[in-house]
N, C-alpha and C. Protein backbone atom coordinates (compact mmCIF):
# COMPACT_ATOMS: atom_id res chain seq x y z
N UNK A 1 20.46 35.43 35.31
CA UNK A 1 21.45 35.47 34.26
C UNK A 1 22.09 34.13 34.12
N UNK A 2 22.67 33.82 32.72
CA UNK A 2 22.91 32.42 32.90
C UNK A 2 24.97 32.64 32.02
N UNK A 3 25.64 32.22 32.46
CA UNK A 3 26.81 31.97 31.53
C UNK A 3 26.64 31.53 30.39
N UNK A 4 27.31 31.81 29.39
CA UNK A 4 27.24 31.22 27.85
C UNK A 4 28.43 31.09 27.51
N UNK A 5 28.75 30.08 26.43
CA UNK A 5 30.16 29.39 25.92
C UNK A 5 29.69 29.71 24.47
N UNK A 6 30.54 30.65 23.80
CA UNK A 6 30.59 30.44 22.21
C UNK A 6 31.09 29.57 21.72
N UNK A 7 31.53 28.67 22.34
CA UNK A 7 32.35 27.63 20.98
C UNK A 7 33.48 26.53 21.65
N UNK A 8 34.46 26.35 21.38
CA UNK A 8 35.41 25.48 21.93
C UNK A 8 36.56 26.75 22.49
N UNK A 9 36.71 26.02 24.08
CA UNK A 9 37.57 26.69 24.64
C UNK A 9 39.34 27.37 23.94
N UNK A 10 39.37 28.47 23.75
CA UNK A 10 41.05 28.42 23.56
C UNK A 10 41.96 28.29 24.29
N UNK A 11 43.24 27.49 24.24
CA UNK A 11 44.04 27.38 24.86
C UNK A 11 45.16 28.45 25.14
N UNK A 12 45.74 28.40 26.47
CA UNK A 12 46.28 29.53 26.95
C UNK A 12 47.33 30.03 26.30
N UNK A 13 47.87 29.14 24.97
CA UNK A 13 48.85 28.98 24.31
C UNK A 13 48.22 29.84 22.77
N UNK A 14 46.85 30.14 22.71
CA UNK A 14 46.31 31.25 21.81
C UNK A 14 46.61 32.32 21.06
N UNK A 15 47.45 33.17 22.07
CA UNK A 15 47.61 34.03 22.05
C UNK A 15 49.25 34.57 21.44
N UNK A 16 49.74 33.36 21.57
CA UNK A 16 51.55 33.35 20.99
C UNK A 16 51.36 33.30 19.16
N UNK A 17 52.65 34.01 19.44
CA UNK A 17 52.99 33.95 17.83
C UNK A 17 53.30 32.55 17.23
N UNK A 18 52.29 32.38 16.13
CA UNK A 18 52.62 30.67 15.46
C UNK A 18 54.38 30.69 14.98
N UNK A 19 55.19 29.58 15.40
CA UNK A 19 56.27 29.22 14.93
C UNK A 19 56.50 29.43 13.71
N UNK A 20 57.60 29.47 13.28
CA UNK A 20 57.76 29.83 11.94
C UNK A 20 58.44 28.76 11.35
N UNK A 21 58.51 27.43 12.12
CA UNK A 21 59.31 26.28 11.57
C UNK A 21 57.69 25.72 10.79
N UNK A 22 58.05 25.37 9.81
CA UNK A 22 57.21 24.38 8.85
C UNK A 22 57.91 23.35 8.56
N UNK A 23 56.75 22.48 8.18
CA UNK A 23 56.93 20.78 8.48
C UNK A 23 56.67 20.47 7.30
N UNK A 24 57.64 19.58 6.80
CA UNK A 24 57.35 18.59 5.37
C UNK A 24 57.82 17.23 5.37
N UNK A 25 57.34 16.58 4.43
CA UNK A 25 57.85 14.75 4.40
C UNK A 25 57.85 14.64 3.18
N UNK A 26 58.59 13.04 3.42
CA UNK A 26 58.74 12.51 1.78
C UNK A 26 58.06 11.23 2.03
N UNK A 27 57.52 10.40 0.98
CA UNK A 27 56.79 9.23 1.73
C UNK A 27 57.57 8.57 1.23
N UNK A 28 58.00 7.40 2.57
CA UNK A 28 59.09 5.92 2.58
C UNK A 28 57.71 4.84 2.75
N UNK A 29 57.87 4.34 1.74
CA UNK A 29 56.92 2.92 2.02
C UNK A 29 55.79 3.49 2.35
N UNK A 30 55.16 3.10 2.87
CA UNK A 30 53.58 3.05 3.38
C UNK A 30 53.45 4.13 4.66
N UNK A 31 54.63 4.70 4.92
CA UNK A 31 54.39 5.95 5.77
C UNK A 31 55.11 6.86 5.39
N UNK A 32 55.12 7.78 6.02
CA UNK A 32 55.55 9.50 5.84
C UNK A 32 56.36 9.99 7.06
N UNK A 33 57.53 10.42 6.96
CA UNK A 33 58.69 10.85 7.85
C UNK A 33 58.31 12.46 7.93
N UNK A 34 58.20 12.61 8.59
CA UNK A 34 58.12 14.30 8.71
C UNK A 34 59.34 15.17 9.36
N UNK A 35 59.65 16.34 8.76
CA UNK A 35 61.14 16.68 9.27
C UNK A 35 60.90 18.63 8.95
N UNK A 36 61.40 19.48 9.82
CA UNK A 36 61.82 20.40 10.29
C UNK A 36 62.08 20.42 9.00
N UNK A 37 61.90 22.12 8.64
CA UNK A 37 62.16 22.87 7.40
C UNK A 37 63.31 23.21 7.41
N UNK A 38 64.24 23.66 8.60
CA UNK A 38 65.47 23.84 8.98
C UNK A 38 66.55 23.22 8.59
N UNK A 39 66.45 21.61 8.06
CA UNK A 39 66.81 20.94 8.03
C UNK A 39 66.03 20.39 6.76
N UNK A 40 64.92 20.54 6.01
CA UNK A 40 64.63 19.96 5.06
C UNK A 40 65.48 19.86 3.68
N UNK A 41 65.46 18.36 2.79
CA UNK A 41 66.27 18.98 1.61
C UNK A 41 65.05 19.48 0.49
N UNK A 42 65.97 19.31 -0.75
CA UNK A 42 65.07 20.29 -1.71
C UNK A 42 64.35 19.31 -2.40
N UNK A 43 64.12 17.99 -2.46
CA UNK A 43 63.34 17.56 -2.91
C UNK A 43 62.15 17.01 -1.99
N UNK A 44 61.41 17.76 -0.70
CA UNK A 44 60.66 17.39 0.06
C UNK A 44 59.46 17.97 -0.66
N UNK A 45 58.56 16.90 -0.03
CA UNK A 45 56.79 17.50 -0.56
C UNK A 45 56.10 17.65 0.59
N UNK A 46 55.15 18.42 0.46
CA UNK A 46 54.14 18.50 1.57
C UNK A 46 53.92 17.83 1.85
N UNK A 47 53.31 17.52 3.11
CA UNK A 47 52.41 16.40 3.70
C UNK A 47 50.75 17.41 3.71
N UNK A 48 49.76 15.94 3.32
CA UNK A 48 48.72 16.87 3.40
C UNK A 48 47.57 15.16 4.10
N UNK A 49 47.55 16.43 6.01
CA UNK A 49 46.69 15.54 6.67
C UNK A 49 45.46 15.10 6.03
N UNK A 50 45.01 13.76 6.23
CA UNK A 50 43.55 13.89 5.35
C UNK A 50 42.80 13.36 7.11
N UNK A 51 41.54 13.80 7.32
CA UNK A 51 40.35 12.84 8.47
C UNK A 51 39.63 14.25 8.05
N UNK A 52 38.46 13.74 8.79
CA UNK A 52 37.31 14.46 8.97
C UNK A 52 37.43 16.39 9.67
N UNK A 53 37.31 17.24 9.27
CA UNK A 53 37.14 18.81 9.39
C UNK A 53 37.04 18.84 11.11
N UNK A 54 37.61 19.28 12.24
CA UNK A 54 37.48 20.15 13.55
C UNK A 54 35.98 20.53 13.57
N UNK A 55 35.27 20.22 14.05
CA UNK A 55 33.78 20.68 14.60
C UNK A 55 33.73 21.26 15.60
N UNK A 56 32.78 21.98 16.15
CA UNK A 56 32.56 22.59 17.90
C UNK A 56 31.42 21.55 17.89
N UNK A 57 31.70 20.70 19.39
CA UNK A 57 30.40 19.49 19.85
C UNK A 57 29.51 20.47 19.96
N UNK A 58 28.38 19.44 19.76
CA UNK A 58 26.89 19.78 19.67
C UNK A 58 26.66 19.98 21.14
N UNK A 59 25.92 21.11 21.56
CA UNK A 59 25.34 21.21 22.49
C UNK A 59 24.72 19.67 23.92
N UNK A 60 24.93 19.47 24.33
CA UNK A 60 24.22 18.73 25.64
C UNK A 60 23.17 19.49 25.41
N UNK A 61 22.62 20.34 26.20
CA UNK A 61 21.55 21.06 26.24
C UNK A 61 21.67 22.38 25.95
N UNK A 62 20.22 22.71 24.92
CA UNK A 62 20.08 24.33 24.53
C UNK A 62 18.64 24.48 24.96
N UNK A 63 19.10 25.61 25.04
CA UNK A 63 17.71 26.25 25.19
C UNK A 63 17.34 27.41 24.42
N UNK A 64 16.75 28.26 23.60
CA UNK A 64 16.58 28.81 22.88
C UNK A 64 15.50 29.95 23.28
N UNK A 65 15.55 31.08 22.92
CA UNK A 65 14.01 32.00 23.09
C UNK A 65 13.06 31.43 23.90
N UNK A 66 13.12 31.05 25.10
CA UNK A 66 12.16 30.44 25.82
C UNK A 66 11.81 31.68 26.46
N UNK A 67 10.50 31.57 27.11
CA UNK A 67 9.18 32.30 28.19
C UNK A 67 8.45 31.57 28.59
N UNK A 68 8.16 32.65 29.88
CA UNK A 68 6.98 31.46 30.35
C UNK A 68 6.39 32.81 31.44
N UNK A 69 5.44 32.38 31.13
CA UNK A 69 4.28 33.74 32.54
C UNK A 69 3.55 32.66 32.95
N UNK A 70 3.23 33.34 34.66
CA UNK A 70 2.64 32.57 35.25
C UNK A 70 1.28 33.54 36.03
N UNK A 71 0.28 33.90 34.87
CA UNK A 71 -0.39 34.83 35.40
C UNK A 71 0.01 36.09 34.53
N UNK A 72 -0.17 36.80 35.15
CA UNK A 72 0.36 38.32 34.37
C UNK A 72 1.75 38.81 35.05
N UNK A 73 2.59 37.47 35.56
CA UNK A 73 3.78 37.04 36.19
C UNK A 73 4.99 36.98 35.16
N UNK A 74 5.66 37.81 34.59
CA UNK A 74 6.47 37.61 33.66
C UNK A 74 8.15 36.71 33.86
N UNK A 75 7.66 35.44 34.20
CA UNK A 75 9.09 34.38 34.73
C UNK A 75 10.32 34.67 34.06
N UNK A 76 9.98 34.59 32.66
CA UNK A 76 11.20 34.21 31.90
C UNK A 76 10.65 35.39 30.40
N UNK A 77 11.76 35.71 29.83
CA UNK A 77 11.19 36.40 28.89
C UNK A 77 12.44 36.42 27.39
N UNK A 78 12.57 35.60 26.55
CA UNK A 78 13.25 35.48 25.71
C UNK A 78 15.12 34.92 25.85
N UNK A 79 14.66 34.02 27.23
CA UNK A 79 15.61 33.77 27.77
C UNK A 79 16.62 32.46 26.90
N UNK A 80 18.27 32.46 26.81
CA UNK A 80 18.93 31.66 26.31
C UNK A 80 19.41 30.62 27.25
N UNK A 81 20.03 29.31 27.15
CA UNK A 81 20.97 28.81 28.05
C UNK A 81 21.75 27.69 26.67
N UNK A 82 23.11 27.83 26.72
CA UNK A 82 23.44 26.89 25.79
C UNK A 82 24.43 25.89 26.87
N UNK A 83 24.79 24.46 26.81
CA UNK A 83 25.98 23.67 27.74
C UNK A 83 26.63 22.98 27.04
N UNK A 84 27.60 22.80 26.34
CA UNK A 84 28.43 22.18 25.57
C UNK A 84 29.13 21.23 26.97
N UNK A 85 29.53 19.66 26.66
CA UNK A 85 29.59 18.70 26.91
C UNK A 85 30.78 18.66 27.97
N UNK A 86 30.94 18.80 28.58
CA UNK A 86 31.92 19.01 29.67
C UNK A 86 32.02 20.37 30.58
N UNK A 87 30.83 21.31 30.43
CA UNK A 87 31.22 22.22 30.81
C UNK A 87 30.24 22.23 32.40
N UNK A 88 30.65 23.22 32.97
CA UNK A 88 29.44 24.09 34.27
C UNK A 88 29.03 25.16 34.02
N UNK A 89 27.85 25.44 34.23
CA UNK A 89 27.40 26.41 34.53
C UNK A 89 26.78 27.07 35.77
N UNK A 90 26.39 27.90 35.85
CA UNK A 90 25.77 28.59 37.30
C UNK A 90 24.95 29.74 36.42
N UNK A 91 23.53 29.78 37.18
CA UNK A 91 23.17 30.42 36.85
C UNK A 91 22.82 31.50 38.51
N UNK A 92 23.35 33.12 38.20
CA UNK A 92 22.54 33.86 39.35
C UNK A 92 21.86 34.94 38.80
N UNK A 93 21.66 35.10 40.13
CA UNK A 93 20.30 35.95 39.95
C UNK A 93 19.68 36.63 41.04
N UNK A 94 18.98 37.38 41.17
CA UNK A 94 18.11 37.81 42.19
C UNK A 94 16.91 36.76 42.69
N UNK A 95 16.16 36.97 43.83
CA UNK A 95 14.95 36.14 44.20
C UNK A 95 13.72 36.59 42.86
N UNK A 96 13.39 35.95 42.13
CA UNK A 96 12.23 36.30 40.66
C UNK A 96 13.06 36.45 39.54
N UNK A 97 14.15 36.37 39.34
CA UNK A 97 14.56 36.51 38.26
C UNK A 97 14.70 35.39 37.55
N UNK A 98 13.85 34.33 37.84
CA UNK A 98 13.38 33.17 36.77
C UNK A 98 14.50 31.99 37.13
N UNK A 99 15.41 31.65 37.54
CA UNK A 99 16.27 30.70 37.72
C UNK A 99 16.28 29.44 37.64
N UNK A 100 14.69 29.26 38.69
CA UNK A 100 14.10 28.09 39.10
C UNK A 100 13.22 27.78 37.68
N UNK A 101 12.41 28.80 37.22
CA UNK A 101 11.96 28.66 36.03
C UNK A 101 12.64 27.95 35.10
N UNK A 102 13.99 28.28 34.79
CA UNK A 102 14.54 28.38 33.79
C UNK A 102 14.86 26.51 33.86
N UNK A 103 15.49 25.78 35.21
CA UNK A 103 15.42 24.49 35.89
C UNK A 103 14.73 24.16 35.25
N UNK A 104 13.05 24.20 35.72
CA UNK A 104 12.43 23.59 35.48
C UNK A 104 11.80 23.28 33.92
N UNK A 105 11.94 24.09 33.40
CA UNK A 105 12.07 23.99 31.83
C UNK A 105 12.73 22.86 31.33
N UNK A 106 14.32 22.89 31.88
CA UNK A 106 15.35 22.44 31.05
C UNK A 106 14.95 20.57 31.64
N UNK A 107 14.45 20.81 32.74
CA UNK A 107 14.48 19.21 33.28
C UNK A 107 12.95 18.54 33.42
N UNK A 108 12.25 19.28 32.38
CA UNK A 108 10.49 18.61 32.28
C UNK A 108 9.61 19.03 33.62
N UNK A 109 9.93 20.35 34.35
CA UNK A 109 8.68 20.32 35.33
C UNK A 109 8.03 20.79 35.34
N UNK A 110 8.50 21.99 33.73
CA UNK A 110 7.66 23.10 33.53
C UNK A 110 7.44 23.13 31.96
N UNK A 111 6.77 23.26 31.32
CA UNK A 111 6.73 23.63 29.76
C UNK A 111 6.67 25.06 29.44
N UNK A 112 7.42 25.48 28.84
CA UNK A 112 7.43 26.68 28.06
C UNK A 112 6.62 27.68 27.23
N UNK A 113 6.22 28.22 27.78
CA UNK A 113 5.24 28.95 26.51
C UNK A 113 5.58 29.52 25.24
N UNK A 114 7.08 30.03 25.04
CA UNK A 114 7.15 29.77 23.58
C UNK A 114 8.73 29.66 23.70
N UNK A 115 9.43 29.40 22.43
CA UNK A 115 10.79 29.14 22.68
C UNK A 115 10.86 27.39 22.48
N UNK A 116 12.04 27.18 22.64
CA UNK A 116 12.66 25.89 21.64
C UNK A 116 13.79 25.23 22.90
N UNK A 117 13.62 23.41 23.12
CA UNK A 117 14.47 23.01 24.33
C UNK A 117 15.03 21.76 23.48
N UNK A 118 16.38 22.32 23.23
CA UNK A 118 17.29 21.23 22.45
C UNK A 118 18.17 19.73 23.18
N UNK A 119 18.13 18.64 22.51
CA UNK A 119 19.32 17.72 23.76
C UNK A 119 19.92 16.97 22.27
N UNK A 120 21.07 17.16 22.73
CA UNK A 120 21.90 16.98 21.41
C UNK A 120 22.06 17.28 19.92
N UNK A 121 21.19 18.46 19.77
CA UNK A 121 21.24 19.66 18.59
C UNK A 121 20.21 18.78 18.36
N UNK A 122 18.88 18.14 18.70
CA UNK A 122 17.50 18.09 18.51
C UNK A 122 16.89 18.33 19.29
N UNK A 123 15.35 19.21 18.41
CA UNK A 123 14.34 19.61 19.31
C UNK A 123 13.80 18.51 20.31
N UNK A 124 13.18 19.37 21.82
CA UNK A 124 12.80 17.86 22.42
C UNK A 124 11.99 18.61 23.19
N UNK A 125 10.58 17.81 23.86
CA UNK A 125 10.02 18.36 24.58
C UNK A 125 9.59 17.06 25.49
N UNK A 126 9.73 17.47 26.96
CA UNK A 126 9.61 17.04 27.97
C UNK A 126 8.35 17.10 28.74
N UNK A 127 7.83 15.82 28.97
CA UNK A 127 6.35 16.03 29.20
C UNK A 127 6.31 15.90 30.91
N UNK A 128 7.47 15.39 31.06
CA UNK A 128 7.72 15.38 32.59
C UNK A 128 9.29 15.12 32.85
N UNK A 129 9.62 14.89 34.16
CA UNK A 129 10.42 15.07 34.55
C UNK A 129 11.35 13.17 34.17
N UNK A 130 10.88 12.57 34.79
CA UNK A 130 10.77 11.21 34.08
C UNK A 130 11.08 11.06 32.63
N UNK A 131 10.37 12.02 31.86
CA UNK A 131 10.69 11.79 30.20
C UNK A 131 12.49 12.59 30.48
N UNK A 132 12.30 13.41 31.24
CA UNK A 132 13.91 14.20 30.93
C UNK A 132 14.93 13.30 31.04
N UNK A 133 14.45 12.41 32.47
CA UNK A 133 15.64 11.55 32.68
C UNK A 133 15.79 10.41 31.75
N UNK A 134 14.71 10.00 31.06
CA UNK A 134 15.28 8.64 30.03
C UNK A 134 15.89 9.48 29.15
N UNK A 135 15.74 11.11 28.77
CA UNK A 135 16.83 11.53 27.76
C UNK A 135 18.07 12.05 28.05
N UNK A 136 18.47 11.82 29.10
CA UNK A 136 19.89 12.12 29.55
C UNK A 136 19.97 13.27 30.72
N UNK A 137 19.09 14.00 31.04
CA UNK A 137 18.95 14.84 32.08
C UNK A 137 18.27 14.77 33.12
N UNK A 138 19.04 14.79 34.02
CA UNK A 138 18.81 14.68 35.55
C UNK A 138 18.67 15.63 36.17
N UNK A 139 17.94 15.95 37.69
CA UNK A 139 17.29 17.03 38.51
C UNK A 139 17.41 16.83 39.50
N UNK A 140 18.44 17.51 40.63
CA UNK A 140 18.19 16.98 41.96
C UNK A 140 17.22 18.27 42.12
N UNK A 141 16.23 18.40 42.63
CA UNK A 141 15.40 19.28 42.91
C UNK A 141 16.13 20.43 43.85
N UNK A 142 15.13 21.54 44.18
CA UNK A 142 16.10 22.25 45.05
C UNK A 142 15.26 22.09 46.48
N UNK A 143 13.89 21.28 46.63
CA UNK A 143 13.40 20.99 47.51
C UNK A 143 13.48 19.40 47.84
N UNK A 144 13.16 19.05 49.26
CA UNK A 144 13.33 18.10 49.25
C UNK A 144 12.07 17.06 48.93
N UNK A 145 12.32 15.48 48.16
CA UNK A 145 11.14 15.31 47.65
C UNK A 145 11.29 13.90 48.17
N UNK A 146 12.41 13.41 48.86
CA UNK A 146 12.70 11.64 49.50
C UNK A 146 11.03 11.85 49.98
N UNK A 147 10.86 10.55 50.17
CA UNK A 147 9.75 9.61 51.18
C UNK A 147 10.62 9.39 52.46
N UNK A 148 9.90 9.68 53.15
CA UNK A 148 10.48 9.95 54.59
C UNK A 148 9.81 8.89 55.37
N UNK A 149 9.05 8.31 55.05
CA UNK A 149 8.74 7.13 55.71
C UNK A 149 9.66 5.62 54.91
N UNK A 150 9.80 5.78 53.45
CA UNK A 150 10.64 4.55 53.30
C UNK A 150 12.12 4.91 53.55
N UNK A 151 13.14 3.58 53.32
CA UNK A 151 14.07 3.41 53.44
C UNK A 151 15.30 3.96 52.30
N UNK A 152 16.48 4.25 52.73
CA UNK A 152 17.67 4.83 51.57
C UNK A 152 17.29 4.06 50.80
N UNK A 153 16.94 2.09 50.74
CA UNK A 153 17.07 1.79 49.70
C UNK A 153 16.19 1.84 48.65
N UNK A 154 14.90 2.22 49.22
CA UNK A 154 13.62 2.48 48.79
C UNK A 154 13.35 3.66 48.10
N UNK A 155 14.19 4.67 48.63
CA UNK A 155 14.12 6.09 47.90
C UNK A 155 14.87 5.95 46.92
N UNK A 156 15.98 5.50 46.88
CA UNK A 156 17.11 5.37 45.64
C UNK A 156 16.31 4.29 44.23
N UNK A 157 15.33 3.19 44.37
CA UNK A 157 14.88 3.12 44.12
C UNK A 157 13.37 3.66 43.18
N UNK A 158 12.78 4.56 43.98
CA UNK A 158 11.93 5.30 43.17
C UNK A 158 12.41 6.56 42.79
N UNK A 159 14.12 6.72 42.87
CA UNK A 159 14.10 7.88 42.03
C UNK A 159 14.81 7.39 40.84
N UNK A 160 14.80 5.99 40.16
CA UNK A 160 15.23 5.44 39.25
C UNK A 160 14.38 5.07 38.28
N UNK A 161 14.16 6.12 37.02
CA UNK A 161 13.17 6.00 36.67
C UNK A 161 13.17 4.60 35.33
N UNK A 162 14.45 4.16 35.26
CA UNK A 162 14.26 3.37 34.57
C UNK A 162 14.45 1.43 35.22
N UNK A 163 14.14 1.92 36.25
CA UNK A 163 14.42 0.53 37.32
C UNK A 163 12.91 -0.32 37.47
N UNK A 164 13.41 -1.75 37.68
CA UNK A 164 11.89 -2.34 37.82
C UNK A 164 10.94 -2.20 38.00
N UNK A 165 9.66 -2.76 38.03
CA UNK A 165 8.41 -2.09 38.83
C UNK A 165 8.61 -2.76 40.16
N UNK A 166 8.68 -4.20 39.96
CA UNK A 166 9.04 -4.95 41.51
C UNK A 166 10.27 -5.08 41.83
N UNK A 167 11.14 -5.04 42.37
CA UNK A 167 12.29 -5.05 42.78
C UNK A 167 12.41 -5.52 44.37
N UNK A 168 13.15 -6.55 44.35
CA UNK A 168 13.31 -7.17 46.27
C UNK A 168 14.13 -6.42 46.62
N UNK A 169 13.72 -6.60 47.88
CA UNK A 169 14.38 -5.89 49.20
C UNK A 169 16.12 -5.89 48.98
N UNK A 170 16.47 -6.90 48.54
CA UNK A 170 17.73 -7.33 48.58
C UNK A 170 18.00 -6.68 47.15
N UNK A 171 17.41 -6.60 45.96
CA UNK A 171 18.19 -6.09 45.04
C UNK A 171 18.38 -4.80 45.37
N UNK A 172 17.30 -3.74 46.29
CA UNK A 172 17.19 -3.00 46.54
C UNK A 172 18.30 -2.15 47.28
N UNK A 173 18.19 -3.16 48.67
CA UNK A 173 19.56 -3.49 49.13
C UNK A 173 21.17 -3.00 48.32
N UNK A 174 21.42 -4.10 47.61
CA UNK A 174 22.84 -3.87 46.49
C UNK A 174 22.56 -2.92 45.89
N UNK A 175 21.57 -2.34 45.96
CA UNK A 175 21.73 -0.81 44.77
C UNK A 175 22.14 0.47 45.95
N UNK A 176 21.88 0.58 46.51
CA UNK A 176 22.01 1.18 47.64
C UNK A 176 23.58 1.19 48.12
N UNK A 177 23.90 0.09 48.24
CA UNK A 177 25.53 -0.18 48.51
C UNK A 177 26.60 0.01 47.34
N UNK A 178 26.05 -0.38 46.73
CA UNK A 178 26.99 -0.08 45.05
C UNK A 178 26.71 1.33 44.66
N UNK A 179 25.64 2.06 44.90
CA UNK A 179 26.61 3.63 44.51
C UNK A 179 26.91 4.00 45.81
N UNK A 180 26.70 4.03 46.83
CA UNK A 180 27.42 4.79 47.70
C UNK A 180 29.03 4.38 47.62
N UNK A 181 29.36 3.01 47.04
CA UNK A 181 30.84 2.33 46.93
C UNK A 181 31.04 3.44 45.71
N UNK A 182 30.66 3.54 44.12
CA UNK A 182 31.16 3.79 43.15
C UNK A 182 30.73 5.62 43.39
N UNK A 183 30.00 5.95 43.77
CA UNK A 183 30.36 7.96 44.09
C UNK A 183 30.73 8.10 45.37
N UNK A 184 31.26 7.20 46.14
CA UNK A 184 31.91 7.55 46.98
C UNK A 184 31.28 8.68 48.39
N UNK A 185 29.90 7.97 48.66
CA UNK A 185 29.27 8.91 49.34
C UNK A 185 28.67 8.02 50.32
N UNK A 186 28.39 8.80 51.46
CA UNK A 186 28.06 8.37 52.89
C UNK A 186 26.47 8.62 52.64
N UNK A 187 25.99 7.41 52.48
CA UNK A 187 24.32 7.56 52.23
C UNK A 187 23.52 7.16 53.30
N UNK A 188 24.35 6.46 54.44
CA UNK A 188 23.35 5.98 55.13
C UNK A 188 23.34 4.63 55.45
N UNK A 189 22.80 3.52 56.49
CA UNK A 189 22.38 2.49 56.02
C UNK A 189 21.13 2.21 55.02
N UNK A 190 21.24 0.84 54.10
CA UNK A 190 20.00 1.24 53.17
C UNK A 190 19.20 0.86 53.65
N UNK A 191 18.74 0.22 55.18
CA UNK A 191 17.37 0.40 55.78
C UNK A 191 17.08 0.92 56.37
N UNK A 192 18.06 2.13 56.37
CA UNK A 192 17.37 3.15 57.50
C UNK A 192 16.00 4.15 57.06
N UNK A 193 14.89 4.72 57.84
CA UNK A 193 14.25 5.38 57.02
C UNK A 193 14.90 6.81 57.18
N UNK A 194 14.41 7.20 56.02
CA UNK A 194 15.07 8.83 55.76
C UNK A 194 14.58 9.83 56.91
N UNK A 195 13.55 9.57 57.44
CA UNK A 195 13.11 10.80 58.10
C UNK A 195 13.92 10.83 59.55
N UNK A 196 15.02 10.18 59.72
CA UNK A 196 15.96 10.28 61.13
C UNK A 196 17.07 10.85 60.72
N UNK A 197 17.63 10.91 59.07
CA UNK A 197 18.54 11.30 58.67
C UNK A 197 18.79 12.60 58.66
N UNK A 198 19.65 13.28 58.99
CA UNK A 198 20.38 14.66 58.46
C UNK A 198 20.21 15.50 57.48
N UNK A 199 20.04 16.54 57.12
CA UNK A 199 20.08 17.01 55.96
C UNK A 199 21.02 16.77 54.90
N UNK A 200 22.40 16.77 55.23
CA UNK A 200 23.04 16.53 54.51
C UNK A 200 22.89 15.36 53.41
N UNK A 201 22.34 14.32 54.56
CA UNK A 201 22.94 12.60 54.50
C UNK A 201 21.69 12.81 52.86
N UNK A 202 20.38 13.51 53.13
CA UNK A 202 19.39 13.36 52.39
C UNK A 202 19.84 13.79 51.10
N UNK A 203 20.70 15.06 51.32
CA UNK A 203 20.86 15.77 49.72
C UNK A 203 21.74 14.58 49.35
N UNK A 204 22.56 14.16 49.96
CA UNK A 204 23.89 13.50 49.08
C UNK A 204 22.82 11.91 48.24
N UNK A 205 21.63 11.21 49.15
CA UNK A 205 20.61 10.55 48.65
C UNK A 205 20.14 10.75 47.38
N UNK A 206 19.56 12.27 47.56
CA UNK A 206 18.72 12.71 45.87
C UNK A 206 19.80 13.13 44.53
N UNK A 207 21.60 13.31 45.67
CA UNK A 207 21.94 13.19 44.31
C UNK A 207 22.47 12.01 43.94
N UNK A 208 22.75 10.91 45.14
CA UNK A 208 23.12 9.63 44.05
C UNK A 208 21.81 9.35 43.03
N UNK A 209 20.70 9.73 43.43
CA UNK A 209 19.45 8.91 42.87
C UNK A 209 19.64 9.42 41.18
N UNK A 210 20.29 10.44 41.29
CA UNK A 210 20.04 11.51 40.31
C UNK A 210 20.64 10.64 39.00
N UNK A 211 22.51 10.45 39.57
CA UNK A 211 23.77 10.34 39.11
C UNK A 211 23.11 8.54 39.08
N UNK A 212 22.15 7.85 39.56
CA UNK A 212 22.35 6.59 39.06
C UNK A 212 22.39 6.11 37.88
N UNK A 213 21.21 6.73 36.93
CA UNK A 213 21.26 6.81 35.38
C UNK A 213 22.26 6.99 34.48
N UNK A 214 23.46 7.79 35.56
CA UNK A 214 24.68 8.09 34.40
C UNK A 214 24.16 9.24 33.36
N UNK A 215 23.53 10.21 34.07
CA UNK A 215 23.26 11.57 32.94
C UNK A 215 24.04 11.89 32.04
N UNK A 216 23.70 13.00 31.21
CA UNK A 216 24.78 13.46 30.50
C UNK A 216 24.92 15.08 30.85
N UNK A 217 23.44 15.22 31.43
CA UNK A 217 23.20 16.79 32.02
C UNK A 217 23.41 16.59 33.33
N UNK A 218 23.21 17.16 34.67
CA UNK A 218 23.17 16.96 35.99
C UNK A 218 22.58 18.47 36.29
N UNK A 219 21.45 18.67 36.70
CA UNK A 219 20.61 20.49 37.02
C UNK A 219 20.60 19.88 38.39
N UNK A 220 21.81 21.09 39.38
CA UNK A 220 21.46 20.42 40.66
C UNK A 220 20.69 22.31 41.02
């Protein structure tokens, strides 16, 4: 099952009766005084705001009528997910009730068999996981996928999909130190190799690698 948001949140203040004071101005010079009806005289005129109409933001990510079988395996079956731009979600579920499916859809590891995968109220399809991340969505997997023979700075590195092909040790190095400084996370030294590290030390790794791009999605 996944949470859904219809629209823009209401405020807790919703639910009260609108005031009954109304607001009018007279225009002085090049601006407009606005004043309490309580107090208004009789030759006041409306004020009439002019900008652009209240919208609900476009989706971050949709997902639409998606499925997917894997076999005569029924994963997903006319399933929704919508995320408007600041929000969380969680999705639960039972063990088969598509969850991971549904992941892997949204972040290129899986393609869909029918159904529609939106990123910023356009269609988009993800040919891999790599294509997701140059479009704004990121994946810390739910398995672990570091190289356990290279180094923090080496892994943080190849999980950057838009980072050099060659890159020195030393730039490698400062990348390594500069996000653990800017997310504020205990990564490790960056030459240590991963496979002595902790579990922990590793997840908090795949998610700076994740968060280096500056997503706009984050599927942990």
């Amino acid at each position: 099952g996944s949470s859904r948001s219809s629209g823009i949140p209401h405020s807790s203040a919703g639910s009260r009766r609108p005031s009954s004071t109304r607001w009018s101005g007279r225009a002085s010079g090049s601006s407009r005084a606005l004043s309490s009806s309580r107090g208004a005289t009789s030759d006041a005129v409306p004020v009439r705001l002019r900008g652009p109409p209240l919208t609900a933001p476009r989706p971050a990510l949709e997902l639409t009528r998606v499925s997917k079988s894997f076999g005569a395996v029924r994963a997903l079956d006319d399933a929704r997910l919508r995320v408007l731009p600041g929000e969380v979600h969680a999705l639960l579920g039972e063990n088969g009730a598509g969850k991971s499916t549904l992941v892997g859809i949204a972040a290129g590891l899986l393609r869909p068999d029918t159904g529609e995968v939106r990123r910023d109220g356009r269609p988009v399809r993800f040919p891999s996981p790599r294509q997701a991340r140059r479009a704004g969505v990121a994946l810390v997997p739910q398995h672990d996928v570091l190289v356990e023979a290279a180094t923090v700075a080496d892994n943080l590195a190849l999980l950057d999909p838009a980072g050099p092909a060659f890159e020195s040790a030393r730039a490698r190095r400062a990348r390594a130190e500069r996000l653990a400084r800017e997310l504020d996370l205990d990564l490790g030294s960056p030459d240590e190799r991963v496979e002595g590290l902790p579990v922990g030390t590793r997840q908090r790794i795949a998610v700076a690698g994740a968060l280096q791009t500056e997503p706009d999605v984050l599927v942990l």
